[in-house]
C-alpha atoms as a PDB file:
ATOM      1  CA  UNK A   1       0.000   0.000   0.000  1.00  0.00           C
ATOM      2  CA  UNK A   2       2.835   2.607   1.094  1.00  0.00           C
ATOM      3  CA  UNK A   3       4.272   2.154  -2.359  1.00  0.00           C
ATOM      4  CA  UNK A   4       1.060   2.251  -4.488  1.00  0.00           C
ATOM      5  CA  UNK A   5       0.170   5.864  -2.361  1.00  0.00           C
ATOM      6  CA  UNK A   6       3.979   6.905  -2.945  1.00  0.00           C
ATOM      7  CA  UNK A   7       3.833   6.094  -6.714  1.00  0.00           C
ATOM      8  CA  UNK A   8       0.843   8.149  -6.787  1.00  0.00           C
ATOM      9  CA  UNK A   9       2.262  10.992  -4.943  1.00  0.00           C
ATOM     10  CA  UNK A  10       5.571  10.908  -7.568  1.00  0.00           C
ATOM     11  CA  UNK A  11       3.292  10.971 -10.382  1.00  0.00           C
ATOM     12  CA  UNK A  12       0.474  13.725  -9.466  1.00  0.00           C
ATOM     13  CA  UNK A  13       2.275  16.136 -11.416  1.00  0.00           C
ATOM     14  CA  UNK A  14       2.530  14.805 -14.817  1.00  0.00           C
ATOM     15  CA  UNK A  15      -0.566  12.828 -14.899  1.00  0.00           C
ATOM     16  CA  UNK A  16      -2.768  14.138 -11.492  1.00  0.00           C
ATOM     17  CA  UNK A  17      -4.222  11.872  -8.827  1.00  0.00           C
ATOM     18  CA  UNK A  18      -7.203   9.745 -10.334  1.00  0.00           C
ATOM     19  CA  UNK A  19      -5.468   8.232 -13.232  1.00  0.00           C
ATOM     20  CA  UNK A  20      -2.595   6.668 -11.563  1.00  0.00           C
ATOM     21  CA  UNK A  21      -4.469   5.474  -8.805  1.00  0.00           C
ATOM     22  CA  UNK A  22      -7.419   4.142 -10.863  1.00  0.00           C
ATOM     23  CA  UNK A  23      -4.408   1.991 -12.635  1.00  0.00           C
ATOM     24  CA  UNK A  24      -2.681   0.843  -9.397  1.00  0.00           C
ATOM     25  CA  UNK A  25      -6.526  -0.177  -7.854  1.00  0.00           C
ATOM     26  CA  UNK A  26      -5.633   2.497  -5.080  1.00  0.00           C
ATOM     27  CA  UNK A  27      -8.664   5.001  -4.088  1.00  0.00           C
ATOM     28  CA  UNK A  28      -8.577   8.755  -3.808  1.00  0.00           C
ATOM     29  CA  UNK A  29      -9.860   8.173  -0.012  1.00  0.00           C
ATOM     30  CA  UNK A  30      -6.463   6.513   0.704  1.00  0.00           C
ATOM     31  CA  UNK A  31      -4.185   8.383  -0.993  1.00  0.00           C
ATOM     32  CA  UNK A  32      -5.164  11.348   0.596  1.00  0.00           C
ATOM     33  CA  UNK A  33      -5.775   9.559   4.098  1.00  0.00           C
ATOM     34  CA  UNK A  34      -2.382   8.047   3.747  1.00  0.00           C
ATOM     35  CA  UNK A  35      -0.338  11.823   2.469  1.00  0.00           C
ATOM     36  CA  UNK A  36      -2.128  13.744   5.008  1.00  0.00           C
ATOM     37  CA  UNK A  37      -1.261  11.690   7.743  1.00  0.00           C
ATOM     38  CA  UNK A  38       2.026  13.384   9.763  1.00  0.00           C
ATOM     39  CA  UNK A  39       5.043  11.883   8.167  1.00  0.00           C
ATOM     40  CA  UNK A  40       8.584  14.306   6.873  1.00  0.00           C
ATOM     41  CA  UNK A  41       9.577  14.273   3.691  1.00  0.00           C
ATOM     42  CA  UNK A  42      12.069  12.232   4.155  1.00  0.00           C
ATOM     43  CA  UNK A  43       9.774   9.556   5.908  1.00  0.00           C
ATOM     44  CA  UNK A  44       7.651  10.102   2.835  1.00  0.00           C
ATOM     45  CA  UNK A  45       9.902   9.337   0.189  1.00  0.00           C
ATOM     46  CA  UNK A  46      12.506   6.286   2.414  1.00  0.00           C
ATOM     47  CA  UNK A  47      11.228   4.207  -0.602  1.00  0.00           C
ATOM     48  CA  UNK A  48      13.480   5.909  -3.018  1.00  0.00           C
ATOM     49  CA  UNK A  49      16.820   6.091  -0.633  1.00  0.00           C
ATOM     50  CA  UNK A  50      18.213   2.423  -1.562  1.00  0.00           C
ATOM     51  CA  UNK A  51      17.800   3.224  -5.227  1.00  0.00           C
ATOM     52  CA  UNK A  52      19.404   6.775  -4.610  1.00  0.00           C
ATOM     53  CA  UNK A  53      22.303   5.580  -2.993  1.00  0.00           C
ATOM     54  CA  UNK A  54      23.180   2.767  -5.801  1.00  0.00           C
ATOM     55  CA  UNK A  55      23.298   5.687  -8.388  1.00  0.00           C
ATOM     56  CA  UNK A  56      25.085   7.687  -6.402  1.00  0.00           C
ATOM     57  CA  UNK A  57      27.908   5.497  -5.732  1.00  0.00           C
ATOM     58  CA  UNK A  58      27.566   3.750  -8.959  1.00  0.00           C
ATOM     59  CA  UNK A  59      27.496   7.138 -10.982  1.00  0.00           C
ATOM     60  CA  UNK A  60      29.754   9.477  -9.044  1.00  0.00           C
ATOM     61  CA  UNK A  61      29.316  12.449 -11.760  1.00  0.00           C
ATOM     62  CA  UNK A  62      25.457  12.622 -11.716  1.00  0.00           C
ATOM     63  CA  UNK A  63      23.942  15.363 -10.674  1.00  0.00           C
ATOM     64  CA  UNK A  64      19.986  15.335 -10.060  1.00  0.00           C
ATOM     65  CA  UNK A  65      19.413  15.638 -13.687  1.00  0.00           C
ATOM     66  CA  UNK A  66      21.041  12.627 -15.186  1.00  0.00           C
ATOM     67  CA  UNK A  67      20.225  10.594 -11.687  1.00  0.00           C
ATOM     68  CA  UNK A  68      16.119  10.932 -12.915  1.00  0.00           C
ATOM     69  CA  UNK A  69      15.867   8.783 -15.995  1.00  0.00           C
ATOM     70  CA  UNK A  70      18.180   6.241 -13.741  1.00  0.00           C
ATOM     71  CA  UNK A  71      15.721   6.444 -10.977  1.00  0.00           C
ATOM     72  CA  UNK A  72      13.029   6.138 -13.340  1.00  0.00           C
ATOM     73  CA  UNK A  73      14.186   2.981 -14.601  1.00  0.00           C
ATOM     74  CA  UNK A  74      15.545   1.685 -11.474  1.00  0.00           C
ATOM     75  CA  UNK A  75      11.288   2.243  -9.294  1.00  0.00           C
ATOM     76  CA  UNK A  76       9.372   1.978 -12.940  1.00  0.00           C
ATOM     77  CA  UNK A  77       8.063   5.546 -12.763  1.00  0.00           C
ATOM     78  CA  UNK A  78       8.637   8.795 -13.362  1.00  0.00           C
ATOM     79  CA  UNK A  79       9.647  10.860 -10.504  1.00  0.00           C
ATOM     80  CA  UNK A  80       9.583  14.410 -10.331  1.00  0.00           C
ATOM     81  CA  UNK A  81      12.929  16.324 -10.736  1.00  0.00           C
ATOM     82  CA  UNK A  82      12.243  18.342  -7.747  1.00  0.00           C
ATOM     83  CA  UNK A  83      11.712  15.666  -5.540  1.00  0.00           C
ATOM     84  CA  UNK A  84      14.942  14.209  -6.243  1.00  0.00           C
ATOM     85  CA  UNK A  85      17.162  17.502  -6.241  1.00  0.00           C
ATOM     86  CA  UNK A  86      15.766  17.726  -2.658  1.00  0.00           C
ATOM     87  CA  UNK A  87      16.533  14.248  -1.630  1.00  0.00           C
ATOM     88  CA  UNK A  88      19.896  14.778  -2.566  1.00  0.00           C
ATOM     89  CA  UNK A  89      20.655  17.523  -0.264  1.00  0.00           C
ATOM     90  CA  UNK A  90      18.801  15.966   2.650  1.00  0.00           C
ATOM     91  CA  UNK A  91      20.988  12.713   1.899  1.00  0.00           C
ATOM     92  CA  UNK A  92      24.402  14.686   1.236  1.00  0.00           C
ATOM     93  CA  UNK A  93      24.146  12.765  -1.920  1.00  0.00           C
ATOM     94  CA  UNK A  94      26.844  14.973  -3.072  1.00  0.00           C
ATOM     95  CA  UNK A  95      29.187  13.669  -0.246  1.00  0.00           C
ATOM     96  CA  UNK A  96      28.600   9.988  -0.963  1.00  0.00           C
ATOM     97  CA  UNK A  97      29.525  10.700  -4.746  1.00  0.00           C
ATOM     98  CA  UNK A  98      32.525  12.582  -3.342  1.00  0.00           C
ATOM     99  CA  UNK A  99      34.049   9.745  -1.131  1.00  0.00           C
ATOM    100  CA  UNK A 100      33.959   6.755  -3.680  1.00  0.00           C
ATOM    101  CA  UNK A 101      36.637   8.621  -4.555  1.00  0.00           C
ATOM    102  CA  UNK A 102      40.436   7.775  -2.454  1.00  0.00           C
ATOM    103  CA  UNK A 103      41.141  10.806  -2.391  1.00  0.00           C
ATOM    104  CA  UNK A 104      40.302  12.860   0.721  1.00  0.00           C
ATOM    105  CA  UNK A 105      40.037  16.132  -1.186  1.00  0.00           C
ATOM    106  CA  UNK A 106      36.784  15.010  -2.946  1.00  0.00           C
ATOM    107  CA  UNK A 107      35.045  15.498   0.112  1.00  0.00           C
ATOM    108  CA  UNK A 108      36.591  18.576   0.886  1.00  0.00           C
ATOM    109  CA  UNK A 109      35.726  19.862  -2.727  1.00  0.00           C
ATOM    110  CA  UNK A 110      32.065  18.514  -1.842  1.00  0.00           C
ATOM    111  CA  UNK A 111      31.544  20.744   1.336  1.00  0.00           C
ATOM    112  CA  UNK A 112      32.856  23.782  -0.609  1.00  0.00           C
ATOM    113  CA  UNK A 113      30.547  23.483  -3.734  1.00  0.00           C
ATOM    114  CA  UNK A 114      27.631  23.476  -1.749  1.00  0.00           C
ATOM    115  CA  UNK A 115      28.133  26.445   0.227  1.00  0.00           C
ATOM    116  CA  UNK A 116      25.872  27.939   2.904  1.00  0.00           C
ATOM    117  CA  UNK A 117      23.918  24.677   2.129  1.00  0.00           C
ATOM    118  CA  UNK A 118      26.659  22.196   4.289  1.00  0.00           C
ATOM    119  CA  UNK A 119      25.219  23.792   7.012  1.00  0.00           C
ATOM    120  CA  UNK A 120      21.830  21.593   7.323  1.00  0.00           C
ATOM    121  CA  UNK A 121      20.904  23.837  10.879  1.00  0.00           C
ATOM    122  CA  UNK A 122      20.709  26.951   8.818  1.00  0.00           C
ATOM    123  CA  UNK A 123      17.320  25.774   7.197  1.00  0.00           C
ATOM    124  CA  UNK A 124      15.947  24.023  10.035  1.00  0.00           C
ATOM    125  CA  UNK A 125      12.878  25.438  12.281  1.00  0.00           C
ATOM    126  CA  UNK A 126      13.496  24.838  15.785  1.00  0.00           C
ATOM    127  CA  UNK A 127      10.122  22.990  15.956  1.00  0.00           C
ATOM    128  CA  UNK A 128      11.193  20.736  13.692  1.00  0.00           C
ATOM    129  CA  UNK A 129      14.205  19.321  14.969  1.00  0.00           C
ATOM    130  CA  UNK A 130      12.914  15.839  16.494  1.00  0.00           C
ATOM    131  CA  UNK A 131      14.400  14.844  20.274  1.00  0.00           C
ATOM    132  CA  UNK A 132      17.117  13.239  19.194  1.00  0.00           C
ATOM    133  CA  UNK A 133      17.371  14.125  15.523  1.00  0.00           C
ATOM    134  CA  UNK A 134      20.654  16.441  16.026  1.00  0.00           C
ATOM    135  CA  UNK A 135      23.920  16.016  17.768  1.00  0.00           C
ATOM    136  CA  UNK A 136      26.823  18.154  18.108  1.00  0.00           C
ATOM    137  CA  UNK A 137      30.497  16.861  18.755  1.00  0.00           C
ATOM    138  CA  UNK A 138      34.079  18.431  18.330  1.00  0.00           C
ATOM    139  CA  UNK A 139      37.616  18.197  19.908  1.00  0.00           C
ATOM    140  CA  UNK A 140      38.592  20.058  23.075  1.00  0.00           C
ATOM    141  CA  UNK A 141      41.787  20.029  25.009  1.00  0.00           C
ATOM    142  CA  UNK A 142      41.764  19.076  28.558  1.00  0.00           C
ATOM    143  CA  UNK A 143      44.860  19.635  30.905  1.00  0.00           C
ATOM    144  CA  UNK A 144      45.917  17.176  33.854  1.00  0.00           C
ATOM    145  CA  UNK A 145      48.670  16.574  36.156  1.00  0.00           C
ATOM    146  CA  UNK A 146      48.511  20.073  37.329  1.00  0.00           C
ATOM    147  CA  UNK A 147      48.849  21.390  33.949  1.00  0.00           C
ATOM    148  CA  UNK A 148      51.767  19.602  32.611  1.00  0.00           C
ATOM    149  CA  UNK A 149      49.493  16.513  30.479  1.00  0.00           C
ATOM    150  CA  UNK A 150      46.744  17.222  28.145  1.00  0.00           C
ATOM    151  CA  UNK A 151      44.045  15.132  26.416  1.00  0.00           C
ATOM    152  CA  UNK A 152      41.330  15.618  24.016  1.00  0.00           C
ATOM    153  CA  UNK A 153      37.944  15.050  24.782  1.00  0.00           C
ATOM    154  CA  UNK A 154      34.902  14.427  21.662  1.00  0.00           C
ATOM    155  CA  UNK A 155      31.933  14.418  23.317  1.00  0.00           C
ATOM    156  CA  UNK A 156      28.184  13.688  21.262  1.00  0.00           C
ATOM    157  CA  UNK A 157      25.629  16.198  22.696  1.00  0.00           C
ATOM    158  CA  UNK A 158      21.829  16.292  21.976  1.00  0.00           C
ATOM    159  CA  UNK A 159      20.549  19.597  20.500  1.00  0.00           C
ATOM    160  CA  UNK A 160      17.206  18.981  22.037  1.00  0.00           C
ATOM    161  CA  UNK A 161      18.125  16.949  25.521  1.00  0.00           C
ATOM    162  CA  UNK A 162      21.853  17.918  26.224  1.00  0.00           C
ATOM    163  CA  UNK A 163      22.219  14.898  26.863  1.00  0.00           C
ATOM    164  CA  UNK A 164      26.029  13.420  25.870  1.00  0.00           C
ATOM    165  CA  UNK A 165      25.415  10.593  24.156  1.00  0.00           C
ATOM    166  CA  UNK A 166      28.731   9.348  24.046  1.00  0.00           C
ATOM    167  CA  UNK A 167      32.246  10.330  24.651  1.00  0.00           C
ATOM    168  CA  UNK A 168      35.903   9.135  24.198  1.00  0.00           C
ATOM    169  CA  UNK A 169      38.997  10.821  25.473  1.00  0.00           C
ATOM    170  CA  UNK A 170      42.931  10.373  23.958  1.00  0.00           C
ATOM    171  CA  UNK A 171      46.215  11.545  23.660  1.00  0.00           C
ATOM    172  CA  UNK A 172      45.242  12.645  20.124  1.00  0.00           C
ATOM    173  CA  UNK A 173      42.501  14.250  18.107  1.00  0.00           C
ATOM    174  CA  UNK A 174      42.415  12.317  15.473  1.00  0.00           C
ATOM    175  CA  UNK A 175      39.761   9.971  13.234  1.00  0.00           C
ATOM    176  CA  UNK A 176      40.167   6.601  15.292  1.00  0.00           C
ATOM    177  CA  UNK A 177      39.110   8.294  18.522  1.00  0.00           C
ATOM    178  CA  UNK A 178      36.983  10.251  17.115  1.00  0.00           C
ATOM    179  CA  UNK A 179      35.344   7.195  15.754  1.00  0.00           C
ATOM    180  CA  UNK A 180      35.642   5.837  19.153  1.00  0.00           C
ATOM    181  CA  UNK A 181      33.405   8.016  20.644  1.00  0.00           C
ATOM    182  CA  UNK A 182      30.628   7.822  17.870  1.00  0.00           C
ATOM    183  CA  UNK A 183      30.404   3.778  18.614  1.00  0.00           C
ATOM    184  CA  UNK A 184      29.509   4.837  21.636  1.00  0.00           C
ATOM    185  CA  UNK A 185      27.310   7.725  21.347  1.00  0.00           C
ATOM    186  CA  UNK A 186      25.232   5.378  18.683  1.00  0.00           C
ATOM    187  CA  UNK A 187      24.972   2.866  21.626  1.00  0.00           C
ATOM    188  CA  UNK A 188      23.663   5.499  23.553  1.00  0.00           C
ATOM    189  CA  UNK A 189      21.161   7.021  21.308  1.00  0.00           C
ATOM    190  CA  UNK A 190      19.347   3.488  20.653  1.00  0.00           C
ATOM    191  CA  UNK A 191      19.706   3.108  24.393  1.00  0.00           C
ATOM    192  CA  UNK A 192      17.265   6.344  25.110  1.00  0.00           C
ATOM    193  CA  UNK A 193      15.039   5.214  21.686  1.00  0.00           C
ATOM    194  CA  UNK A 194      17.152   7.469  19.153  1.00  0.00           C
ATOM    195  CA  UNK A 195      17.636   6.385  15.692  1.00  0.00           C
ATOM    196  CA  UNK A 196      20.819   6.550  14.469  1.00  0.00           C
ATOM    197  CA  UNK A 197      19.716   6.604  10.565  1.00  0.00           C
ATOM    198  CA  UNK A 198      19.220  10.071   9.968  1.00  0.00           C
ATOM    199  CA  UNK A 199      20.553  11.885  12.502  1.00  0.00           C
ATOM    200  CA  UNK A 200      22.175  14.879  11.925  1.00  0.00           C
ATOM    201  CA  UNK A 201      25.495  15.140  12.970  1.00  0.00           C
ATOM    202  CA  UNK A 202      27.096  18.946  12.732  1.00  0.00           C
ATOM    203  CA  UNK A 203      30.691  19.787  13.460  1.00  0.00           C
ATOM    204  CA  UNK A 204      33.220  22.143  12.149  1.00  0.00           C
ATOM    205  CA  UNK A 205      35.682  21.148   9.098  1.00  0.00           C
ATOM    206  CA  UNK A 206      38.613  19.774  10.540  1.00  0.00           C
ATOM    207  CA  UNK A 207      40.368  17.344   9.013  1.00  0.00           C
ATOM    208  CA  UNK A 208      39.160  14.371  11.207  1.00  0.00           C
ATOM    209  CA  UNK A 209      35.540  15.407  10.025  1.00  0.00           C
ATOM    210  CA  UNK A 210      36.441  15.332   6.314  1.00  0.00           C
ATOM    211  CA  UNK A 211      38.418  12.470   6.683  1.00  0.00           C
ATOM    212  CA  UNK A 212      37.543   9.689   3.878  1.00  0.00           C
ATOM    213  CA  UNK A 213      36.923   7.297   6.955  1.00  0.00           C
ATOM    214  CA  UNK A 214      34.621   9.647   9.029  1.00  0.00           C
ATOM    215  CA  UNK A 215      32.619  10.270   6.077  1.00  0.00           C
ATOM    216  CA  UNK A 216      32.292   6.786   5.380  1.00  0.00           C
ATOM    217  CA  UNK A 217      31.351   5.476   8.255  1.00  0.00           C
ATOM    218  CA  UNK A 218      29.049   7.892   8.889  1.00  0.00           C
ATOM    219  CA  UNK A 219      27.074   8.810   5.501  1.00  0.00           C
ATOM    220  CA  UNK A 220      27.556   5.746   3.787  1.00  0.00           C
ATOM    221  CA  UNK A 221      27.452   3.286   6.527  1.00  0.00           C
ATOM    222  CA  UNK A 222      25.053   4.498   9.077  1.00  0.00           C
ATOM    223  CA  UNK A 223      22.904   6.859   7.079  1.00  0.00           C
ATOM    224  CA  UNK A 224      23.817   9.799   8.959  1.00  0.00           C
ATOM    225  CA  UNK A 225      22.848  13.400   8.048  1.00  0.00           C
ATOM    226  CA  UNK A 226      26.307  15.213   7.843  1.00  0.00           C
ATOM    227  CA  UNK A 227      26.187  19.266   8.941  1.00  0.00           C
ATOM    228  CA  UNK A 228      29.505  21.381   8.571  1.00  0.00           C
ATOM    229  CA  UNK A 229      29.963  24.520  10.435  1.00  0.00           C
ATOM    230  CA  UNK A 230      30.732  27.305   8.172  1.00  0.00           C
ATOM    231  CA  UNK A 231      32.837  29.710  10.814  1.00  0.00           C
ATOM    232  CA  UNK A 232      34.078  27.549  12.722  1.00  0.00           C
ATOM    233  CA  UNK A 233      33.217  27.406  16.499  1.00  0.00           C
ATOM    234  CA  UNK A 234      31.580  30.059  16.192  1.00  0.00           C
ATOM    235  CA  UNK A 235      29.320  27.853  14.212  1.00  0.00           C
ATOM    236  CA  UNK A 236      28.969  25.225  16.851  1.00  0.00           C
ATOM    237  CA  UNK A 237      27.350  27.282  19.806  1.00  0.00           C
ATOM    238  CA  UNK A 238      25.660  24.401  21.450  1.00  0.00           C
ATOM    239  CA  UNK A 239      29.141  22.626  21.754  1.00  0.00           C
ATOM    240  CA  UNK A 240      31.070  25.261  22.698  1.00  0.00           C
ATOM    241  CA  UNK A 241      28.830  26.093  25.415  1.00  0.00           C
ATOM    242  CA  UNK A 242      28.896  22.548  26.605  1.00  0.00           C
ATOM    243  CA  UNK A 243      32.692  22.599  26.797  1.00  0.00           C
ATOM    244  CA  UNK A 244      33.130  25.921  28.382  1.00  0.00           C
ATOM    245  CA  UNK A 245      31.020  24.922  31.275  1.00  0.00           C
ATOM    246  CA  UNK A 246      31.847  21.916  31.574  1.00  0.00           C
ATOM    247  CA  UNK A 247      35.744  22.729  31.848  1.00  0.00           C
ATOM    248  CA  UNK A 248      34.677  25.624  34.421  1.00  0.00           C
ATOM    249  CA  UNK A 249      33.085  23.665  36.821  1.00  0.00           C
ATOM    250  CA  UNK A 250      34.991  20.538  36.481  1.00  0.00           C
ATOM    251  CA  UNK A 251      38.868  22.284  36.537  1.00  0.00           C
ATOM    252  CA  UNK A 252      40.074  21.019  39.721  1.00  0.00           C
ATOM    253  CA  UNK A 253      38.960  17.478  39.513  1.00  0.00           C
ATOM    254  CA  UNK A 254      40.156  17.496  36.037  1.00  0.00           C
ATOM    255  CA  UNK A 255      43.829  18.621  36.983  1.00  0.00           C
ATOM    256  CA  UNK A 256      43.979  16.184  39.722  1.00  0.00           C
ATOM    257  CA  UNK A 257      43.975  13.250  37.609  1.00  0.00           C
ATOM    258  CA  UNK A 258      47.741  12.122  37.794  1.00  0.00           C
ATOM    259  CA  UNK A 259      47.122   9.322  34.672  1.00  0.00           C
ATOM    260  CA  UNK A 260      45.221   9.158  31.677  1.00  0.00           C
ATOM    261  CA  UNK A 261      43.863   6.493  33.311  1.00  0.00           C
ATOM    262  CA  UNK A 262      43.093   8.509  36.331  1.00  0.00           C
ATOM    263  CA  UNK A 263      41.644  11.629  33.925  1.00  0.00           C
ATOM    264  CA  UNK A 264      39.235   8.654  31.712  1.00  0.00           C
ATOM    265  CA  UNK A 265      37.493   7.791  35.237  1.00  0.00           C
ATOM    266  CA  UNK A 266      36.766  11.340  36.281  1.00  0.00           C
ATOM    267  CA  UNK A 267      35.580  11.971  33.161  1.00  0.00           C
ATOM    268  CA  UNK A 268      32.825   8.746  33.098  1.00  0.00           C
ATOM    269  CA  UNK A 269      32.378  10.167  36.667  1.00  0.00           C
ATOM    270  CA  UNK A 270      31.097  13.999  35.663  1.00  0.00           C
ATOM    271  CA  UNK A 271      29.506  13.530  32.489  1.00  0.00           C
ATOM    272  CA  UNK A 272      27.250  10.757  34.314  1.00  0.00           C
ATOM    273  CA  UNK A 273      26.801  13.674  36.606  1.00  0.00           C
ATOM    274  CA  UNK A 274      26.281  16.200  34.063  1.00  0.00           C
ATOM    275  CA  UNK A 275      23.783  13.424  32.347  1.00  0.00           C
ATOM    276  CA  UNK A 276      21.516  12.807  35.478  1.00  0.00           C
ATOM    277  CA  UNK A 277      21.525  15.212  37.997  1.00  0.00           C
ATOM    278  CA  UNK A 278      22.828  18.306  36.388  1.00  0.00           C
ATOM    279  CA  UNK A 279      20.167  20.863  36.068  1.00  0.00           C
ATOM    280  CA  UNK A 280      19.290  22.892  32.362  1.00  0.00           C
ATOM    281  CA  UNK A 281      17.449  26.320  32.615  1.00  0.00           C
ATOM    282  CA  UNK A 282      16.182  25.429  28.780  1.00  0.00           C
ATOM    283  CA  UNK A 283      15.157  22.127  30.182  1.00  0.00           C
ATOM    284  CA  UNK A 284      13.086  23.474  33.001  1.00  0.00           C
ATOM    285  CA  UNK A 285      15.504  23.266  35.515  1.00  0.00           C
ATOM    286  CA  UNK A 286      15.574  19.364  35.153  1.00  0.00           C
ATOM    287  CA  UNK A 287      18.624  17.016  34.054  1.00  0.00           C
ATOM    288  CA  UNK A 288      18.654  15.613  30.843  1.00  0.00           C
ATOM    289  CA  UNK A 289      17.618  12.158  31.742  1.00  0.00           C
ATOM    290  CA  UNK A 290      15.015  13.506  33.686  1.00  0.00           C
ATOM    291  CA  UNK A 291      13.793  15.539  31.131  1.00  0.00           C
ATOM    292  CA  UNK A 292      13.918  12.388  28.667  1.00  0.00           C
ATOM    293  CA  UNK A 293      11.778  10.584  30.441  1.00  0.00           C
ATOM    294  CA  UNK A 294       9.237  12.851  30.759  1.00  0.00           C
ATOM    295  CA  UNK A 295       9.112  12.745  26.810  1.00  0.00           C
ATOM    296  CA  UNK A 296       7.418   9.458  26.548  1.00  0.00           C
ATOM    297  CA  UNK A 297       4.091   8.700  28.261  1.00  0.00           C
ATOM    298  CA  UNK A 298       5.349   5.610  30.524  1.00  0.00           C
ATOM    299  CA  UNK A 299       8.140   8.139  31.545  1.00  0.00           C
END
């Protein structure tokens, strides 16, 4: 049924509504029950992703133009053009043509011929950013030993909960740990009843984040939503605010630890802390597990 009432919503255009479901023994009553119901667009058109994603990696050059008659031959109807030049930036479509490529710098030259558009925030109304649909991460330095050892720390915040998802911490910011920390913060996610397909995932453009291997894993692998800052941290307040705080209130604790060993535990120490029983103003003054919970009915 799902694909009779999305074949009929592909093919309104060209030929209207009572022709193509007259042919496909669908009824105007559940077409339009079945499109007016609350779904995204993305939700809306999940049919066409698998075939998407074969042209894109099969046909790295295509654009959105020369992608249609493929699509059209791959689902056995027309689609509309429009539909599919949207799809493509909702799917960085453009990024998973980039990284079939070994080069690193295709993904690089990706993020720079879209623009503004990278940025997948910028468009986004507040209202419609689900739960758990965005999470921000970056690198930040953190000193122990009384100032003479540092470490970086990538954390995985929730836009919508605060909630870090996951974390790692190592001697060096680079694409293994940072990889690290997103096994985790995917654990965590499905843990609290996240999806991890879809999710956007916004960070600045450091190397680690255009890394063929980030990209990879994360686009092509797990389906996620990839969202570059365009100024830098100033681009990333959300994380920035996280880390300030965080630092701040954490400082002596944090340049006690005599190890790395010593610095990992304190860290798993305050972010389960900061997790549930810190208190957020823009969560009602309630902690973001608390305030997860009360976002299901049983919670």
């Amino acid at each position: 049924m799902a694909e009779k009432v999305a074949m009929v919503e592909e093919t309104k255009e060209a030929f209207g509504i009572a022709l193509p479901a007259r042919v496909l023994g669908l009824s105007r009553s559940t077409w339009y029950y079945r499109t007016t119901k609350h779904q995204s667009y993305e939700e809306k058109h999940q049919h066409l992703a698998g075939p998407l994603e074969d042209i894109a990696r099969e046909h790295s050059g295509y654009g959105y133009r020369r992608t249609k008659p493929e699509l059209d031959e791959a689902v056995g109807y027309p689609v509309n053009h429009k539909v599919i030049r949207r799809l493509h930036g909702l799917w960085d479509l453009s990024l998973l043509r980039a990284i079939r490529r070994p080069k690193v710098g295709g993904v690089r030259e990706a993020i720079e011929a879209a623009g503004d558009r990278v940025n997948l925030l910028l468009s986004m109304d507040e209202a419609e950013i689900h739960p758990f649909g965005v999470l921000y991460t970056d690198f930040s330095e953190v000193v122990y030993r009384n100032g003479e050892a540092k470490a970086w720390l990538i954390p995985f915040l929730g836009h919508r909960t605060k909630r870090v998802f996951g974390w790692a911490a190592g001697e060096h910011a680079d694409t293994a740990l940072a990889l690290e920390a997103w096994k985790h913060a995917k654990r965590g996610l499905e843990d609290w009843g996240g999806r991890v397909d879809g999710t956007i995932v916004h960070h600045d453009q450091d190397s680690v984040f255009t890394s063929y291997d980030w990209v990879d894993r994360l686009l092509r692998k797990d389906l996620v939503q990839l969202s570059y800052a365009l100024r830098g941290a100033s681009d990333n307040p959300g994380m920035e605010s996280f880390f300030g705080r965080f630092k701040v209130e954490n400082q002596s604790l944090l340049s006690d630890a005599g190890t790395l060993e010593e610095l990992l535990a304190v860290l798993a120490e305050r972010i389960g802390y900061y997790n549930r029983e810190r208190r957020h103003s823009s969560l009602g003054n309630r902690a973001p597990e608390t305030f997860i919970r009360s976002l299901t009915p049983s919670g």
